[in-house]
Protein backbone atom coordinates (compact mmCIF):
# COMPACT_ATOMS: atom_id res chain seq x y z
CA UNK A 1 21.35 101.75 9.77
CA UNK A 2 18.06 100.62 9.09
CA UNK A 3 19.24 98.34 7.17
CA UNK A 4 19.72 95.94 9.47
CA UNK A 5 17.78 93.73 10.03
CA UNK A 6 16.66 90.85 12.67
CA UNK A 7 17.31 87.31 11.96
CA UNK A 8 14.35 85.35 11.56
CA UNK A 9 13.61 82.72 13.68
CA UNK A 10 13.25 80.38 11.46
CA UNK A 11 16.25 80.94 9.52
CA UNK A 12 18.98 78.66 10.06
CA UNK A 13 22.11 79.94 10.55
CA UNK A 14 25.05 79.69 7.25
CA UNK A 15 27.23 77.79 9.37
CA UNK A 16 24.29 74.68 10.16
CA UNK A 17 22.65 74.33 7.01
CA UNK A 18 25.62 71.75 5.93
CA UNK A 19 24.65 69.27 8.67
CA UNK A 20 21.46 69.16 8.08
CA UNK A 21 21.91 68.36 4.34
CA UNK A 22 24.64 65.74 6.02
CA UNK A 23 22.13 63.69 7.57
CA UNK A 24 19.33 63.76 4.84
CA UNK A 25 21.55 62.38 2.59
CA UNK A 26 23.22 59.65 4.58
CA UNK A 27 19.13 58.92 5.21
CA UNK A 28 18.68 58.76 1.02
CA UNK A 29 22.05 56.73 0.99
CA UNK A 30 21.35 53.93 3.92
CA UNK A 31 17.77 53.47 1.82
CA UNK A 32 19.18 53.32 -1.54
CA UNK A 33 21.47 50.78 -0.55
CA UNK A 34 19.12 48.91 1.04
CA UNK A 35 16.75 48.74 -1.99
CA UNK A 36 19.79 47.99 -4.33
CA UNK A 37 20.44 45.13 -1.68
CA UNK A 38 16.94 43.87 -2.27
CA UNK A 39 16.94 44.15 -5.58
CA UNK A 40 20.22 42.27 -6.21
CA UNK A 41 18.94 39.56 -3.59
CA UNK A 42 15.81 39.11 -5.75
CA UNK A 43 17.44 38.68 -9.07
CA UNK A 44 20.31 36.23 -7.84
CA UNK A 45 17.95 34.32 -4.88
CA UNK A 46 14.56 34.13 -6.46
CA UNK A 47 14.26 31.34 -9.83
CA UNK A 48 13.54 31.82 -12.74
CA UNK A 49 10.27 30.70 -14.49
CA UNK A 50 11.94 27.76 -15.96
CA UNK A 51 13.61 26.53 -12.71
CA UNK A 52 10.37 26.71 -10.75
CA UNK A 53 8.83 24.53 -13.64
CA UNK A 54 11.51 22.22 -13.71
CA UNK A 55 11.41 22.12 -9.56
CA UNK A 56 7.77 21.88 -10.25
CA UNK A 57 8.28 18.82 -12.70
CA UNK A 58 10.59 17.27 -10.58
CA UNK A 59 8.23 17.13 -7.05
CA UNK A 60 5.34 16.04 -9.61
CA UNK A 61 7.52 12.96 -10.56
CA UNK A 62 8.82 12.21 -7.40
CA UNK A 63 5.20 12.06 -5.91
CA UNK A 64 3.72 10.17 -8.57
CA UNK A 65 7.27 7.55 -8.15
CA UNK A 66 5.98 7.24 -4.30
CA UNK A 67 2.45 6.47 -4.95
CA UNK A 68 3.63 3.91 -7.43
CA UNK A 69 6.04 2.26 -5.38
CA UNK A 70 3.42 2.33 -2.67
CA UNK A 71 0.07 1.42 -5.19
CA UNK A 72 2.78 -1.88 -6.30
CA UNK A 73 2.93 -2.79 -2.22
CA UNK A 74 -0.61 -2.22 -1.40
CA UNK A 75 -1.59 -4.84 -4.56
CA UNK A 76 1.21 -7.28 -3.46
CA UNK A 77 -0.17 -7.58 -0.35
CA UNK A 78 -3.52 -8.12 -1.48
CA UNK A 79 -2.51 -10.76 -3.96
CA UNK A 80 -0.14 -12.56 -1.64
CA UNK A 81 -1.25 -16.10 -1.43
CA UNK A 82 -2.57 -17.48 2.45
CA UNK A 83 -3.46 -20.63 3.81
CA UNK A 84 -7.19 -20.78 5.00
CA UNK A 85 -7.76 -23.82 7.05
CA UNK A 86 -10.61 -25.82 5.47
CA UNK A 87 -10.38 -28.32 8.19
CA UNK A 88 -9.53 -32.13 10.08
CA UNK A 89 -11.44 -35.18 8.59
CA UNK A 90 -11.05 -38.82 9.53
CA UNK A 91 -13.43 -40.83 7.32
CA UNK A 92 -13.67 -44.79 7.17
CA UNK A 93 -14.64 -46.02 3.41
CA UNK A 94 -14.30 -49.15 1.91
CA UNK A 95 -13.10 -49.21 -1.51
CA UNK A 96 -15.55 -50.69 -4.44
CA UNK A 97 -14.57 -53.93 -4.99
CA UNK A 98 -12.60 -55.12 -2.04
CA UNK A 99 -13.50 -56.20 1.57
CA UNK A 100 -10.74 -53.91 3.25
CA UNK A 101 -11.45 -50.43 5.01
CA UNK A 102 -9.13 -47.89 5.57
CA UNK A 103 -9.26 -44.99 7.18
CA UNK A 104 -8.00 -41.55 5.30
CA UNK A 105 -6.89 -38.97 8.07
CA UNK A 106 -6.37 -35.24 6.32
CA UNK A 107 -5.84 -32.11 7.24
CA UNK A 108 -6.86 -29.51 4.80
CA UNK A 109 -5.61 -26.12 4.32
CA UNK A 110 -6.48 -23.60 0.61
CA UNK A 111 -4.62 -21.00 -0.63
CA UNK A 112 -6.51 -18.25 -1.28
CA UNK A 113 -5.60 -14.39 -1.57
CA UNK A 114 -5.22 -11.80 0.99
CA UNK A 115 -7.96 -9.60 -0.28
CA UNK A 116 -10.32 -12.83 -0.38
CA UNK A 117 -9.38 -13.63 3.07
CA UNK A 118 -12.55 -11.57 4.98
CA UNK A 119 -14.91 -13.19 1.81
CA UNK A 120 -13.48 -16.65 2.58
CA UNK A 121 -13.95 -17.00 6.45
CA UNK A 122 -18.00 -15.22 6.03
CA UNK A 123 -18.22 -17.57 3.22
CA UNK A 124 -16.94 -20.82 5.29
CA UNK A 125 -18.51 -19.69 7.94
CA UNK A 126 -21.91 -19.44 6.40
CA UNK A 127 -21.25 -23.09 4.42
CA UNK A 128 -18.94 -24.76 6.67
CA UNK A 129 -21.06 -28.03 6.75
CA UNK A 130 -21.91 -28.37 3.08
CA UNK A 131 -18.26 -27.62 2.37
CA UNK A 132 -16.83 -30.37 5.22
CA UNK A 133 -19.91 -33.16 3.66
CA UNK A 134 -18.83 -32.45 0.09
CA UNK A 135 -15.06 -33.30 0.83
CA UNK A 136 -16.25 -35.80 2.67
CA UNK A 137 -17.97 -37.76 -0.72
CA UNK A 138 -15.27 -36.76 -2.77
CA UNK A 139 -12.96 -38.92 -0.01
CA UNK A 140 -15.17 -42.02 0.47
CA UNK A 141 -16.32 -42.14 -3.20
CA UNK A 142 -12.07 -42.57 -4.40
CA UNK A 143 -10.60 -45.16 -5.81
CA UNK A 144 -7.40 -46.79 -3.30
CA UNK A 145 -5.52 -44.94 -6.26
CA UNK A 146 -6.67 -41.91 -5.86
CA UNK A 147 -5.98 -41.88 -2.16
CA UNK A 148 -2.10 -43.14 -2.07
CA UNK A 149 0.62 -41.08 -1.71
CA UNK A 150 1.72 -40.66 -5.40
CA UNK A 151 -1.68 -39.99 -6.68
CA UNK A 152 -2.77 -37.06 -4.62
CA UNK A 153 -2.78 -34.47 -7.09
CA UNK A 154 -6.35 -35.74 -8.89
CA UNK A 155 -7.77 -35.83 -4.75
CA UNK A 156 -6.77 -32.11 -4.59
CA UNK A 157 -8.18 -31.04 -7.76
CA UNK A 158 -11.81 -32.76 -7.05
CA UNK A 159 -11.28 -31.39 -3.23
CA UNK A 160 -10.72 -28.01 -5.38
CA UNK A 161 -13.07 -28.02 -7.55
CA UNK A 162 -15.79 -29.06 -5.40
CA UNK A 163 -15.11 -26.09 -3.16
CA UNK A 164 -15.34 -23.56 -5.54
CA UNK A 165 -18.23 -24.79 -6.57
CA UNK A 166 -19.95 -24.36 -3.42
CA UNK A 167 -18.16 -20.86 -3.06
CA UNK A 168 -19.52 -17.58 -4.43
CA UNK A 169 -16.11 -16.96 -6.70
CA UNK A 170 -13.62 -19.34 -7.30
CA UNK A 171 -11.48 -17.97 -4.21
CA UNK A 172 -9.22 -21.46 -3.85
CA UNK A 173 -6.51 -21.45 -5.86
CA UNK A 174 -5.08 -24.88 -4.82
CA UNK A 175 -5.46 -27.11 -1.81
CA UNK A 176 -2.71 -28.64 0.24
CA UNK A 177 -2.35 -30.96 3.20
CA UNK A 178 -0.61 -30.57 6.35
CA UNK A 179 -0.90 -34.24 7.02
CA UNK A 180 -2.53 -37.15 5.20
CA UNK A 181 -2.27 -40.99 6.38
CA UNK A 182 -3.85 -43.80 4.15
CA UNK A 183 -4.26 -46.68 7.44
CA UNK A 184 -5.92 -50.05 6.42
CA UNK A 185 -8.29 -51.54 9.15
């Protein structure tokens, strides 16, 4: 009876070895199936080259619509048209030929553009009083014509012209008055 012999140690017994087998494969199984989860997430949940392109495409168009939309209101702004007050004047003239005065009373506004409007008020600022004398002359040096009510246009467009002159650019576009009286003495 030699034969027999000791169990090793390290041996396991008949009756264990199929729970141990049990639990290494539901191990394998619960990882499988969570690879085969990931997998089939990333084929149905990530895009495709042509749908990131096309998402791609779609962002680029969007952004450049935006910057449009907001480039158009940024230059409609700037080229909106203000009044810049040029200023009261009350002159006494007497016209050529007659022995009546008058006396014109104006206030003067131009229209200029937004952008111009910083340029404008250095500008004015700077040549206020040759401005102010050369509307002056163009008021006493006009015929009685000129000055009543239905010829005003050719008063503006000297007024104008004589202003841009003086100006760096031609930043007036038109001038307008927020009163005018024509009062004989």
């Amino acid at each position: 009876m030699a034969d027999e012999t000791k169990p090793d140690e390290n041996e396991v017994p008949a009756d264990d070895a199929p729970k141990q087998g049990g639990k290494t494969g539901m191990v394998v199984g619960f990882v499988g199936a969570i690879v085969l989860l990931e997998t089939a997430l990333f084929f149905f949940m990530v895009p495709s080259a042509e749908q990131v392109s096309a998402l791609a495409e779609q962002q680029l168009i969007q952004s450049v619509q935006e910057g449009a939309e907001e480039a158009l209101a940024e230059a409609s702004d700037e080229n909106k048209e203000v009044e810049f007050q040029l200023g009261s004047f009350g002159e006494t003239f007497t016209p050529a030929g007659t022995q009546q005065s008058y006396r014109v009373e104006i206030r003067l506004y131009g229209l200029i553009r937004n952008k111009n409007q910083d340029l404008m008020t250095e500008e004015f600022t700077e040549k206020e009083g040759r401005i102010r004398h050369a509307i002056r002359m163009k008021i006493r040096n006009s015929d009685l014509e000129e000055l009543q009510d239905n010829q005003l246009g050719l008063l503006q467009r000297m007024i104008l012209t004589t202003c841009n002159h003086l100006l760096s650019e031609d930043m007036l576009l038109g001038i307008g008055f927020h009163d005018y009286q024509l009062i004989p003495e």
